[in-house]
N, C-alpha and C. Protein backbone atom coordinates (compact mmCIF):
# COMPACT_ATOMS: atom_id res chain seq x y z
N UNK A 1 12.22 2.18 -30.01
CA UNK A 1 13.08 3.04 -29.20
C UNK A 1 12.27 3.76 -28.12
N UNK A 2 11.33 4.31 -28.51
CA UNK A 2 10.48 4.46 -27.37
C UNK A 2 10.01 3.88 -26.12
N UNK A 3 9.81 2.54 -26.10
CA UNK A 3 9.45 1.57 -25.47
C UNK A 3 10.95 1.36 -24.30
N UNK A 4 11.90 2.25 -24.90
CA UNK A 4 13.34 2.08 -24.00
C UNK A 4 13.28 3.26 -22.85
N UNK A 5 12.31 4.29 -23.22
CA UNK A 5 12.21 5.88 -22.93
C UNK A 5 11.38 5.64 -21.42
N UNK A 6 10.67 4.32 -21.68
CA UNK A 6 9.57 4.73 -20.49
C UNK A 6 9.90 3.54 -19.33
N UNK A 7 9.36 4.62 -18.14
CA UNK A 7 9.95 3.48 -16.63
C UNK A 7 9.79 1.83 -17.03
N UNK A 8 10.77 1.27 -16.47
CA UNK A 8 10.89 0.04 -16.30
C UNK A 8 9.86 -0.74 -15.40
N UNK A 9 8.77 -1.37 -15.91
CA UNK A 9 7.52 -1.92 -15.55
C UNK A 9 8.40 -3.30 -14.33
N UNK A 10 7.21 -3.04 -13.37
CA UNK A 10 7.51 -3.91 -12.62
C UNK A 10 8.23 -5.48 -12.73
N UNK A 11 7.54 -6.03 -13.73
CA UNK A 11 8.04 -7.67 -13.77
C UNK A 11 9.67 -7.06 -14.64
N UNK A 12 9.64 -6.02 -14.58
CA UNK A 12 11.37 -6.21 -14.86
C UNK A 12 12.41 -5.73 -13.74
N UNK A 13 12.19 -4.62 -12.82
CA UNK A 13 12.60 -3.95 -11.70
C UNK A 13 12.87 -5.00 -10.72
N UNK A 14 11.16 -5.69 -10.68
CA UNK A 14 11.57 -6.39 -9.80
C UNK A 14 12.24 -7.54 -9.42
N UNK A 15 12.00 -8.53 -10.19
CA UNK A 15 13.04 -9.28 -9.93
C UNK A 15 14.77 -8.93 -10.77
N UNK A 16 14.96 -8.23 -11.16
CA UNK A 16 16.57 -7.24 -10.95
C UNK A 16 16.85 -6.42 -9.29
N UNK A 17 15.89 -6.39 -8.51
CA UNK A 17 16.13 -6.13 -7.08
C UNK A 17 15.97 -7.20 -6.46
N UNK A 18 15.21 -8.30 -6.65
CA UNK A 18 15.36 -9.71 -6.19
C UNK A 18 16.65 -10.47 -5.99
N UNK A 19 17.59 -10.27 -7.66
CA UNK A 19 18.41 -10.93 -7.92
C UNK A 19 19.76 -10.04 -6.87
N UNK A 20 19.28 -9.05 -7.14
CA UNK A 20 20.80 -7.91 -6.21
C UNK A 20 20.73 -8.69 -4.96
N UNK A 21 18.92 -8.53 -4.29
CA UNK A 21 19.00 -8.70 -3.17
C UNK A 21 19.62 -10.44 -2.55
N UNK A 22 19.61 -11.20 -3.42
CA UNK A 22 19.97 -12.47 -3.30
C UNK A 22 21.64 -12.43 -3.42
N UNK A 23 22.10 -11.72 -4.60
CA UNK A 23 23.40 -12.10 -4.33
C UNK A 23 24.32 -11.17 -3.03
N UNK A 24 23.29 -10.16 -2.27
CA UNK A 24 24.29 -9.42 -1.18
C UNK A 24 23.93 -10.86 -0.09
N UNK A 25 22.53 -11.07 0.25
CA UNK A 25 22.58 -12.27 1.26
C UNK A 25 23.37 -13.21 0.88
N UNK A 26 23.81 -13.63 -0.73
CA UNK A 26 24.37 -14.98 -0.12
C UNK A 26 26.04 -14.57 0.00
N UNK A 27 26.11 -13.45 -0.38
CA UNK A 27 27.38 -12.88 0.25
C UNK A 27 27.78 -11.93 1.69
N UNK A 28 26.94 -12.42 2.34
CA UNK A 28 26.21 -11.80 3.50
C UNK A 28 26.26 -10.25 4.04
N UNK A 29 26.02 -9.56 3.14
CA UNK A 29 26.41 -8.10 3.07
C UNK A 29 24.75 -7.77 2.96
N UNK A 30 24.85 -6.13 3.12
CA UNK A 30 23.30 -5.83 3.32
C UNK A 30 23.94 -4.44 2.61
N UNK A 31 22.01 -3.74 2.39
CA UNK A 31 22.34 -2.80 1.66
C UNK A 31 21.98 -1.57 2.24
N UNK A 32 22.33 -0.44 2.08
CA UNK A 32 21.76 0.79 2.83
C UNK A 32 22.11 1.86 2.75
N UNK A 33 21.30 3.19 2.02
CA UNK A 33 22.80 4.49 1.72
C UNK A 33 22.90 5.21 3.49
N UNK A 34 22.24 4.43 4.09
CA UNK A 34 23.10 5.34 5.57
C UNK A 34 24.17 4.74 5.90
N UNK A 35 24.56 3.25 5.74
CA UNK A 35 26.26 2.76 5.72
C UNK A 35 26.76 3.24 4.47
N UNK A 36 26.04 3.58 3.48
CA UNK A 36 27.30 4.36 2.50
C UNK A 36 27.48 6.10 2.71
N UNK A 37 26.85 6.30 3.22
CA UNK A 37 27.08 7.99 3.93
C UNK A 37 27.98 7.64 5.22
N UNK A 38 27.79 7.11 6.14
CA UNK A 38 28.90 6.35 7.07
C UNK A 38 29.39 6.03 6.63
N UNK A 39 30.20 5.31 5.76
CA UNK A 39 31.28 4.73 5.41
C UNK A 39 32.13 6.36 4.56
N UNK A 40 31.50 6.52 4.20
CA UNK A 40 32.09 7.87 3.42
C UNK A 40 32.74 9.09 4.51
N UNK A 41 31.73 9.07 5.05
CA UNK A 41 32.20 10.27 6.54
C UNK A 41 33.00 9.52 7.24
N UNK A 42 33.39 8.01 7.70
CA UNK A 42 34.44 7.99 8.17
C UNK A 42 35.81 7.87 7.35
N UNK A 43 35.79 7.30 5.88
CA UNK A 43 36.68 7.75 5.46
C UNK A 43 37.69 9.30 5.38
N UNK A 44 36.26 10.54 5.18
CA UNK A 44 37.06 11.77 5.78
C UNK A 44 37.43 12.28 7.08
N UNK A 45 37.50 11.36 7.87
CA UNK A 45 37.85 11.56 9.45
C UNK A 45 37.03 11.70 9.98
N UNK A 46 35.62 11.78 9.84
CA UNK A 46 34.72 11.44 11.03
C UNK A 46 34.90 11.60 12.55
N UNK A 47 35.92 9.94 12.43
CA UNK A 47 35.73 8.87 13.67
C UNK A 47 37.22 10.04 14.46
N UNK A 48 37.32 10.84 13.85
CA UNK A 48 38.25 11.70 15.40
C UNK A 48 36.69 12.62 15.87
N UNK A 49 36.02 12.86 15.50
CA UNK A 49 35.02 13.74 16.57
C UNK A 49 34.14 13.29 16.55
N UNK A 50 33.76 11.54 16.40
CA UNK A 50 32.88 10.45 16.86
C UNK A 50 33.02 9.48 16.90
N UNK A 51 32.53 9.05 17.66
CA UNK A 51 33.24 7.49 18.26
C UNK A 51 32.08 6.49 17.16
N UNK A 52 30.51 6.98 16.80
CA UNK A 52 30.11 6.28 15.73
C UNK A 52 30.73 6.13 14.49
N UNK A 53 31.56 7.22 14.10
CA UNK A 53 32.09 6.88 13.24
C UNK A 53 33.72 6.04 12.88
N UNK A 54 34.03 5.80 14.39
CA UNK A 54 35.30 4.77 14.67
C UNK A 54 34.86 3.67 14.34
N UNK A 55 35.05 2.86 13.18
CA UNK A 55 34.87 2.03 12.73
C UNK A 55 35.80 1.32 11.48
N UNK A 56 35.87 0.03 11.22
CA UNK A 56 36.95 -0.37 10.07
C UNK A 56 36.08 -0.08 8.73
N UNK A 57 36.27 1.19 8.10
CA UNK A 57 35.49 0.97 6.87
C UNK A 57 36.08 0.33 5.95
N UNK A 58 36.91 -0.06 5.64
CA UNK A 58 37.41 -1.01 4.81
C UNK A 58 36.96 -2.11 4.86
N UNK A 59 35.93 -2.61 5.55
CA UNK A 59 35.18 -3.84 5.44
C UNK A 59 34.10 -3.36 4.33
N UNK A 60 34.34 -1.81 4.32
CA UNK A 60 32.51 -2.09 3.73
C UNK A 60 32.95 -0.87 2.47
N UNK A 61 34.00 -0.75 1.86
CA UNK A 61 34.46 -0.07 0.95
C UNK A 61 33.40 -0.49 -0.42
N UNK A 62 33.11 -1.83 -0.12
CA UNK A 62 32.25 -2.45 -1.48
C UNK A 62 30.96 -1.85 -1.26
N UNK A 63 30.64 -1.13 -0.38
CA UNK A 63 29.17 -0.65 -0.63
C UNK A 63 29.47 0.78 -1.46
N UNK A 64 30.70 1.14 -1.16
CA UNK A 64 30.44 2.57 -2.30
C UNK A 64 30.56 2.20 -3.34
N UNK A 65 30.64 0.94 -4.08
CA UNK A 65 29.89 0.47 -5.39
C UNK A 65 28.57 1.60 -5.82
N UNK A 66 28.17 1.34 -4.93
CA UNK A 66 26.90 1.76 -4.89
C UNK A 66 26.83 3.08 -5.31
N UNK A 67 27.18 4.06 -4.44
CA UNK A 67 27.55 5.58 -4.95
C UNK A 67 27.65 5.66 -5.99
N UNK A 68 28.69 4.65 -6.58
CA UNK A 68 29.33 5.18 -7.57
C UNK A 68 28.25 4.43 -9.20
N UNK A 69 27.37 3.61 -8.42
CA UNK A 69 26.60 3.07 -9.23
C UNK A 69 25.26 4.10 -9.59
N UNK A 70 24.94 4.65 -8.26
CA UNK A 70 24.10 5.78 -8.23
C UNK A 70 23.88 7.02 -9.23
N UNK A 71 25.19 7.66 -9.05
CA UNK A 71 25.85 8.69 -10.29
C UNK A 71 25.92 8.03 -11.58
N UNK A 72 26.28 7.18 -11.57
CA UNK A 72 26.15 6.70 -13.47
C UNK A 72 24.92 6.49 -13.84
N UNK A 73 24.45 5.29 -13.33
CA UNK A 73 23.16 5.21 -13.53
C UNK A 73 21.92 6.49 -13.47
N UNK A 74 22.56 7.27 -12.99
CA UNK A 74 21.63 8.57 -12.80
C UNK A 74 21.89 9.23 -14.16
N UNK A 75 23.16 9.25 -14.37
CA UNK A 75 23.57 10.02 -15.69
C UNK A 75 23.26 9.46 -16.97
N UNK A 76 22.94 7.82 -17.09
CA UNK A 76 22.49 7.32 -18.23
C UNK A 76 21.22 7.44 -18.43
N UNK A 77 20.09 7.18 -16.83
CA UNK A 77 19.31 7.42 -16.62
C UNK A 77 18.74 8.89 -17.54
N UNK A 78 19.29 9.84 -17.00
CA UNK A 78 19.00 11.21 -17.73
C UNK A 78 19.20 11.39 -19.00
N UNK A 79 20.10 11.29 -19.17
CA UNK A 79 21.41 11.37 -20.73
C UNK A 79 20.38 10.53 -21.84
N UNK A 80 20.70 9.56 -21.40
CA UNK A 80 20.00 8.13 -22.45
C UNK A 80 18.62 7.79 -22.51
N UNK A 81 17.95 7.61 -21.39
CA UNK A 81 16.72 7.23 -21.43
C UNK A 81 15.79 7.75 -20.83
N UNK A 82 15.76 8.98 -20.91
CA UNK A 82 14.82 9.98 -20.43
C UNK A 82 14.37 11.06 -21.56
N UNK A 83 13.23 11.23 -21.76
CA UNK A 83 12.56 11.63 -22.74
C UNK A 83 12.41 13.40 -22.74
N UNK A 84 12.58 13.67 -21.28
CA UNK A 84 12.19 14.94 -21.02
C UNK A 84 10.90 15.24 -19.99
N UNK A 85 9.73 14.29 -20.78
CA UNK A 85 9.22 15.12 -20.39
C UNK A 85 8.08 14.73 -18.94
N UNK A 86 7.36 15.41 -18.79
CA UNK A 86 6.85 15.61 -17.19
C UNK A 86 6.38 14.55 -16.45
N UNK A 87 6.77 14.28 -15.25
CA UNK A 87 6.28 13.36 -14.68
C UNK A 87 4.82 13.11 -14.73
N UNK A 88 4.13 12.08 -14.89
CA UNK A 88 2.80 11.61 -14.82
C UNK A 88 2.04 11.60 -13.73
N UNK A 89 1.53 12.63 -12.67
CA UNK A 89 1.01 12.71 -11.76
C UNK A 89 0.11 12.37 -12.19
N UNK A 90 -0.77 12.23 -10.84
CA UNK A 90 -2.56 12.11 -11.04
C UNK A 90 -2.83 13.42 -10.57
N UNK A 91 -4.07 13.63 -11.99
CA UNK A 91 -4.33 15.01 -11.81
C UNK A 91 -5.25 15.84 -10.42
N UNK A 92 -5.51 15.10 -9.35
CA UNK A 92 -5.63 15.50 -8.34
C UNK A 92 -4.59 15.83 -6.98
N UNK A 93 -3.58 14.70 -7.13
CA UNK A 93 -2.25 15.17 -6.77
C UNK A 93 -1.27 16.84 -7.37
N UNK A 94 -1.88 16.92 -8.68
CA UNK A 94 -1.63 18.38 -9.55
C UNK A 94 -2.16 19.59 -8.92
N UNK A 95 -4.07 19.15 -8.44
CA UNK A 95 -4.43 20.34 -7.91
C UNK A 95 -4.01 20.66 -6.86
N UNK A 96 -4.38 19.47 -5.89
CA UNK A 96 -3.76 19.63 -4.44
C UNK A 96 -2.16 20.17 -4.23
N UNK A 97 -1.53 19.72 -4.88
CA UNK A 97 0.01 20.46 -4.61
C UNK A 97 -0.22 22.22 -5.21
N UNK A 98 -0.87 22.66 -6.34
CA UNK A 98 -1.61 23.44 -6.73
C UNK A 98 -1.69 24.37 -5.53
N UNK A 99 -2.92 24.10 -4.76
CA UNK A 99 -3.81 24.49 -3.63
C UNK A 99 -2.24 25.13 -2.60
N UNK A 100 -1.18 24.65 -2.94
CA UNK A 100 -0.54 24.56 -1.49
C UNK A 100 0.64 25.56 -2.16
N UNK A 101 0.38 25.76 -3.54
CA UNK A 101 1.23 27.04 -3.71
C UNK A 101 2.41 26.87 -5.13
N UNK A 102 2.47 24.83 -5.37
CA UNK A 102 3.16 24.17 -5.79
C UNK A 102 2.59 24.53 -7.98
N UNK A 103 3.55 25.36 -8.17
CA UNK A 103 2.61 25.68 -9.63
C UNK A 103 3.15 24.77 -10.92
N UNK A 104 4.10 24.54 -10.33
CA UNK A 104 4.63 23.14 -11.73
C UNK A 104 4.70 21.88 -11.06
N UNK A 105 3.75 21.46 -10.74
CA UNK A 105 3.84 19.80 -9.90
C UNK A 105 4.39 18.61 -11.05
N UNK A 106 4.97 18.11 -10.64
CA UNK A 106 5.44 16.98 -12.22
C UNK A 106 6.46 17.49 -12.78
N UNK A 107 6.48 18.87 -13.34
CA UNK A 107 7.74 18.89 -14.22
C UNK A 107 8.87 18.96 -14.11
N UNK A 108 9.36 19.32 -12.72
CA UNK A 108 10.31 19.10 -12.06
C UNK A 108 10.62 17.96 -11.08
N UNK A 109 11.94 17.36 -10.68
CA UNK A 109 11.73 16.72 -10.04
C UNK A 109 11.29 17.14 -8.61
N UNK A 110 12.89 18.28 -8.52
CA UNK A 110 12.52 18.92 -7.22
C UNK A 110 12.36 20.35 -7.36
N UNK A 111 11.27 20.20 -6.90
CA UNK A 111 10.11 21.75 -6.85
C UNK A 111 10.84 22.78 -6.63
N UNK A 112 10.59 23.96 -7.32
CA UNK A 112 11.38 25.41 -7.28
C UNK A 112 10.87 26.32 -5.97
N UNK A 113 9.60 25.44 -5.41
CA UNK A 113 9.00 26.45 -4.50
C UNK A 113 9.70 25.86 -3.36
N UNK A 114 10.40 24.57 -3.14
CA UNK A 114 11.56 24.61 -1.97
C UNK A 114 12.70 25.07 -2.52
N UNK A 115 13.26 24.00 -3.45
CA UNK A 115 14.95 24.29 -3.75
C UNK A 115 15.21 25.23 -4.69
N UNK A 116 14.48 26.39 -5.16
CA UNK A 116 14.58 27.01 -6.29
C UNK A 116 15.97 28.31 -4.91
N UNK A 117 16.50 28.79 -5.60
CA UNK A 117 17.80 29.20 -4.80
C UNK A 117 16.77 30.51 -4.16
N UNK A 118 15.72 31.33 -4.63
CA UNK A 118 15.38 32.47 -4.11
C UNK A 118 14.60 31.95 -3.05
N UNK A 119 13.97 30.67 -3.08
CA UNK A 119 13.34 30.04 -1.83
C UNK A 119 14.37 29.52 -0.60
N UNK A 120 15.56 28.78 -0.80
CA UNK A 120 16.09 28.20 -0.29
C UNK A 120 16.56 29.47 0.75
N UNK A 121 17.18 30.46 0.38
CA UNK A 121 18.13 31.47 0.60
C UNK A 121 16.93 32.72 1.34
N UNK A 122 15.79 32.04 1.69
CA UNK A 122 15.03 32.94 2.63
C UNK A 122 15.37 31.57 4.19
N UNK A 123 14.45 32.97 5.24
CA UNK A 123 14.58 32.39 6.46
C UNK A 123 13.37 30.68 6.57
N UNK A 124 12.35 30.89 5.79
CA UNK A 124 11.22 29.85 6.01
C UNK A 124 12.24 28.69 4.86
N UNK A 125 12.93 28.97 3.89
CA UNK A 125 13.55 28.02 3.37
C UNK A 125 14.61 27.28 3.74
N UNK A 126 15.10 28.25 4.48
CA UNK A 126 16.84 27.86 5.36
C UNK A 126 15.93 26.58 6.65
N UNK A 127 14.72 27.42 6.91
CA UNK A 127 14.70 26.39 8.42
C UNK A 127 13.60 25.14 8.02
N UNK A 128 13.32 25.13 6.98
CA UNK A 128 12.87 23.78 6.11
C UNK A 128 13.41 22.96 5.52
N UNK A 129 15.15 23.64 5.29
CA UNK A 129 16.04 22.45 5.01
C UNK A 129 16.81 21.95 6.26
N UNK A 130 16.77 22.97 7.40
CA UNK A 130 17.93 22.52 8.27
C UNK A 130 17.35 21.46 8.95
N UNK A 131 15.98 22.23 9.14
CA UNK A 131 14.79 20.81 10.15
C UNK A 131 14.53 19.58 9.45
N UNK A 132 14.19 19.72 8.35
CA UNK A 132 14.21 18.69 7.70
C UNK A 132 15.49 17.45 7.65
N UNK A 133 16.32 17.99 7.03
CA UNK A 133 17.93 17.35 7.42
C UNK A 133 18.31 16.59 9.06
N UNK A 134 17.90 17.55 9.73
CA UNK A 134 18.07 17.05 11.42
C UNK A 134 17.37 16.12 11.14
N UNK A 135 15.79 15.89 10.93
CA UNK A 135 14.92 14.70 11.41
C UNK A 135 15.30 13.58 10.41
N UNK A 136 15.81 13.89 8.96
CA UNK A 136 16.22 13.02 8.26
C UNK A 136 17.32 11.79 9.16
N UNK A 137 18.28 13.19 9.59
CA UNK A 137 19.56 12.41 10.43
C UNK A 137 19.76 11.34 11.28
N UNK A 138 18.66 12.14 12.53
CA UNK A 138 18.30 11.96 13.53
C UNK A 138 17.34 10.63 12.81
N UNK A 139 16.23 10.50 12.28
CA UNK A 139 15.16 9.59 11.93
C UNK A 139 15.92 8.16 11.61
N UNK A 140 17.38 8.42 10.63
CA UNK A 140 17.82 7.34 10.09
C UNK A 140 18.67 6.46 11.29
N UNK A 141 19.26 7.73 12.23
CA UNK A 141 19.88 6.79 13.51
C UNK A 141 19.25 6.22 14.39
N UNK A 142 18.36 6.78 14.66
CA UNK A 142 17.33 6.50 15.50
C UNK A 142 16.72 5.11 15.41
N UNK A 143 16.32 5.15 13.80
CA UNK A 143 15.60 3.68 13.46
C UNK A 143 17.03 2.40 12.99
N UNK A 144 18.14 3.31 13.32
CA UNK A 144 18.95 1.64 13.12
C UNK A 144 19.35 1.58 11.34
N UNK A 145 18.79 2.39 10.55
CA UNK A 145 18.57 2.64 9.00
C UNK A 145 17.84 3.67 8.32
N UNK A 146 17.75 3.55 7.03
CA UNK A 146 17.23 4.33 6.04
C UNK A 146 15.97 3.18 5.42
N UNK A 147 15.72 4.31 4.74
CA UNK A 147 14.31 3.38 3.80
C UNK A 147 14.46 2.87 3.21
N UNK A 148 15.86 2.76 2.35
CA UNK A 148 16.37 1.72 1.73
C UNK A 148 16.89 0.28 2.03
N UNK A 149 17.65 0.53 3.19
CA UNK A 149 18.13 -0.65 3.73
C UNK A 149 17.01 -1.18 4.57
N UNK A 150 15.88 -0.55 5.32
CA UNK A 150 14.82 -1.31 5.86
C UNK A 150 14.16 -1.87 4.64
N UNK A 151 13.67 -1.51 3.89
CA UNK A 151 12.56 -1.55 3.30
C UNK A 151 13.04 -2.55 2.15
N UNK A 152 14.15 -2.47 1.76
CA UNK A 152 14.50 -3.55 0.57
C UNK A 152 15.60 -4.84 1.60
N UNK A 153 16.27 -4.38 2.09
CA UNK A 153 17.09 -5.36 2.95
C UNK A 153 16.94 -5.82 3.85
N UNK A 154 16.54 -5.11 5.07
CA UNK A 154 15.83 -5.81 6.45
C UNK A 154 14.17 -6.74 5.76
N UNK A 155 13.14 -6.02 5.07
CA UNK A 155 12.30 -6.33 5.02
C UNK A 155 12.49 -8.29 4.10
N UNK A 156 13.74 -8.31 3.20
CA UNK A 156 13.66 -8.79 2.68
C UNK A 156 14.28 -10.38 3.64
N UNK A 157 14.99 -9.87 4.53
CA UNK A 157 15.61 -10.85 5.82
C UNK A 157 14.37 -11.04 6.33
N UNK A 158 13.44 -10.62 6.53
CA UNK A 158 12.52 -10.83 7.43
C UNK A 158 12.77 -10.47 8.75
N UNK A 159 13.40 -9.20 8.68
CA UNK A 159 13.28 -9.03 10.39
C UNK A 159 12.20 -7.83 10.50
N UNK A 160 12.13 -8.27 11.72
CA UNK A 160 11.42 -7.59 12.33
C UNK A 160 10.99 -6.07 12.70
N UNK A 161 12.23 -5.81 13.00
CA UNK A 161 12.75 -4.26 13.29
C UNK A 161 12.52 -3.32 12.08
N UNK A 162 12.69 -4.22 11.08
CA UNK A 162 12.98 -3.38 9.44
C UNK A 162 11.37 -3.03 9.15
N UNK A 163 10.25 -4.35 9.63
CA UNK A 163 8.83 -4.00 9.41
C UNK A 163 8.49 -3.02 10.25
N UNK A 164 8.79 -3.07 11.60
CA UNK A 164 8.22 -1.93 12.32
C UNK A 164 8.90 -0.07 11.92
N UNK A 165 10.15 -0.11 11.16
CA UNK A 165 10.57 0.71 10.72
C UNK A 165 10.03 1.09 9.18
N UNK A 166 9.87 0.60 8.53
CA UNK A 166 9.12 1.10 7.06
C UNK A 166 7.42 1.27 7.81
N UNK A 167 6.87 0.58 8.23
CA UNK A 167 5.56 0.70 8.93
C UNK A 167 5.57 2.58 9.47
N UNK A 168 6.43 2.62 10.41
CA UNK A 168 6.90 4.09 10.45
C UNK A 168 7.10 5.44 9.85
N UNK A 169 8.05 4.61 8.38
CA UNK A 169 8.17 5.35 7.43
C UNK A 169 6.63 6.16 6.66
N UNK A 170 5.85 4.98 6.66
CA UNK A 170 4.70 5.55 6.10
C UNK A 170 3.80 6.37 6.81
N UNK A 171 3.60 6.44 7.80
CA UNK A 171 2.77 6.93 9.00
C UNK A 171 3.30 8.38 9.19
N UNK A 172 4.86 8.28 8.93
CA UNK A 172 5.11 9.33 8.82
C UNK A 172 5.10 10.41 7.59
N UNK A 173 4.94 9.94 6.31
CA UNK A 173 4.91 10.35 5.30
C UNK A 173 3.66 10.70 4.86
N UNK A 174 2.33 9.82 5.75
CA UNK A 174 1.15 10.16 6.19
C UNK A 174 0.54 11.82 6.54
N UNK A 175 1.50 11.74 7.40
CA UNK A 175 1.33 12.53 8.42
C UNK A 175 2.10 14.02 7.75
N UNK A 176 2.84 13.98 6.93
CA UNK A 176 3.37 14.99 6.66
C UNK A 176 2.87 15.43 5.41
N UNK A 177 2.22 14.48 4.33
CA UNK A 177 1.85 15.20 3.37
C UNK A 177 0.33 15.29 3.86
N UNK A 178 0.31 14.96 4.54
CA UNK A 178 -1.66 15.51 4.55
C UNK A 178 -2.04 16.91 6.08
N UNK A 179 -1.02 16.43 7.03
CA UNK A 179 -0.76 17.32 7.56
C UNK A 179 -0.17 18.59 8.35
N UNK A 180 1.16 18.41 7.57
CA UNK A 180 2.52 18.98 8.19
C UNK A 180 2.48 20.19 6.75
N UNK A 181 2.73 19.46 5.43
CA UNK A 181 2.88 20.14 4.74
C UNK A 181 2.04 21.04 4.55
N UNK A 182 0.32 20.86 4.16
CA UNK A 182 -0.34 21.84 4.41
C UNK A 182 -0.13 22.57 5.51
N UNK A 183 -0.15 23.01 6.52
CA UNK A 183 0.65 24.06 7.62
C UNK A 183 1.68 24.96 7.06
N UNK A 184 3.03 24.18 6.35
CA UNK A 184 4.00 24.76 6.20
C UNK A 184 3.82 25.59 5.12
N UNK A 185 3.21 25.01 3.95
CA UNK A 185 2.68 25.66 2.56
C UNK A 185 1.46 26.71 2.59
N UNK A 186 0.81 26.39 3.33
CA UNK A 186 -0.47 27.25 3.34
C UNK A 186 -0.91 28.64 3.19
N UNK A 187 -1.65 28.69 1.70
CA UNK A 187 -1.75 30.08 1.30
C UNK A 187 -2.78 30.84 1.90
């Protein structure tokens, strides 16, 4: 039973994302939660105060599968096969988040020193979610996708656009945990 408790080792993940990813191509559908956040916002009317969001979502109603696959699986995920306890950092990733102010690294998923409500509900917390959110927004339209749909679906088509966009992704994730975040955190 234990052996059920702990992450799912690669030679099993992966080809179960192989096999997804094979049966959306040969049904020629692609995957991506920024068409399932679009598809969702134009279902609540959107597309009257944007013309991006004028679109037939009823072509793509089958991607909120997904959503709805998200939430369960999250809830069995938790419920069923989750043990409790703390994520397995490397213990230099522990100090360094440490160093930056971060005092339970691992045991949470998401850190109390952003989303904890007395952080959020200050001015440095309000404008770390709003900025953040914008560039999220802005980042996912911008590149045509999300990290999901580049990185598992474009990458897996072989296009092009999807490599130069995850290539991005990292450079930027680069760039922010080694030098954005220290700035923002800095004791």
């Amino acid at each position: 039973m234990d052996y059920i408790l702990q992450p799912w080792p690669w030679y099993v993940s992966g080809p179960l994302i192989t096999l997804v990813m094979l049966l959306l191509i040969y049904f020629g559908k692609t995957f991506g939660m920024s068409t399932t956040l679009r598809t969702l916002c134009s279902i609540g009317g959107a597309g009257k105060y944007s013309d991006f969001f004028r679109f037939d979502w009823k072509a793509y109603r089958w991607n909120l599968v997904v959503v709805l696959g998200a939430i369960i699986g999250g809830y069995i995920a938790v419920t069923f096969l989750s043990d409790g306890s703390a994520i397995a950092l490397n213990s230099q990733t522990v100090a360094d988040l440490g160093q930056l102010g971060f005092n339970n690294a691992g045991e949470d998923l998401l850190p109390s020193e952003i989303y904890g409500w007395d952080n959020v509900l200050t001015i440095k917390g309000m404008a770390i979610l709003i900025i953040a959110g914008f560039l999220v927004g802005f980042g996912t339209r911008y590149a045509g996708g999300c990290t999901s749909g580049h990185a598992i679906t474009g990458l897996s088509n072989l296009q092009w656009p999807s490599l130069v966009a995850v290539v991005g992704f990292f450079i930027g994730g680069l760039i922010m945990t080694h030098f954005l975040l220290p700035l923002i955190f800095r004791q």
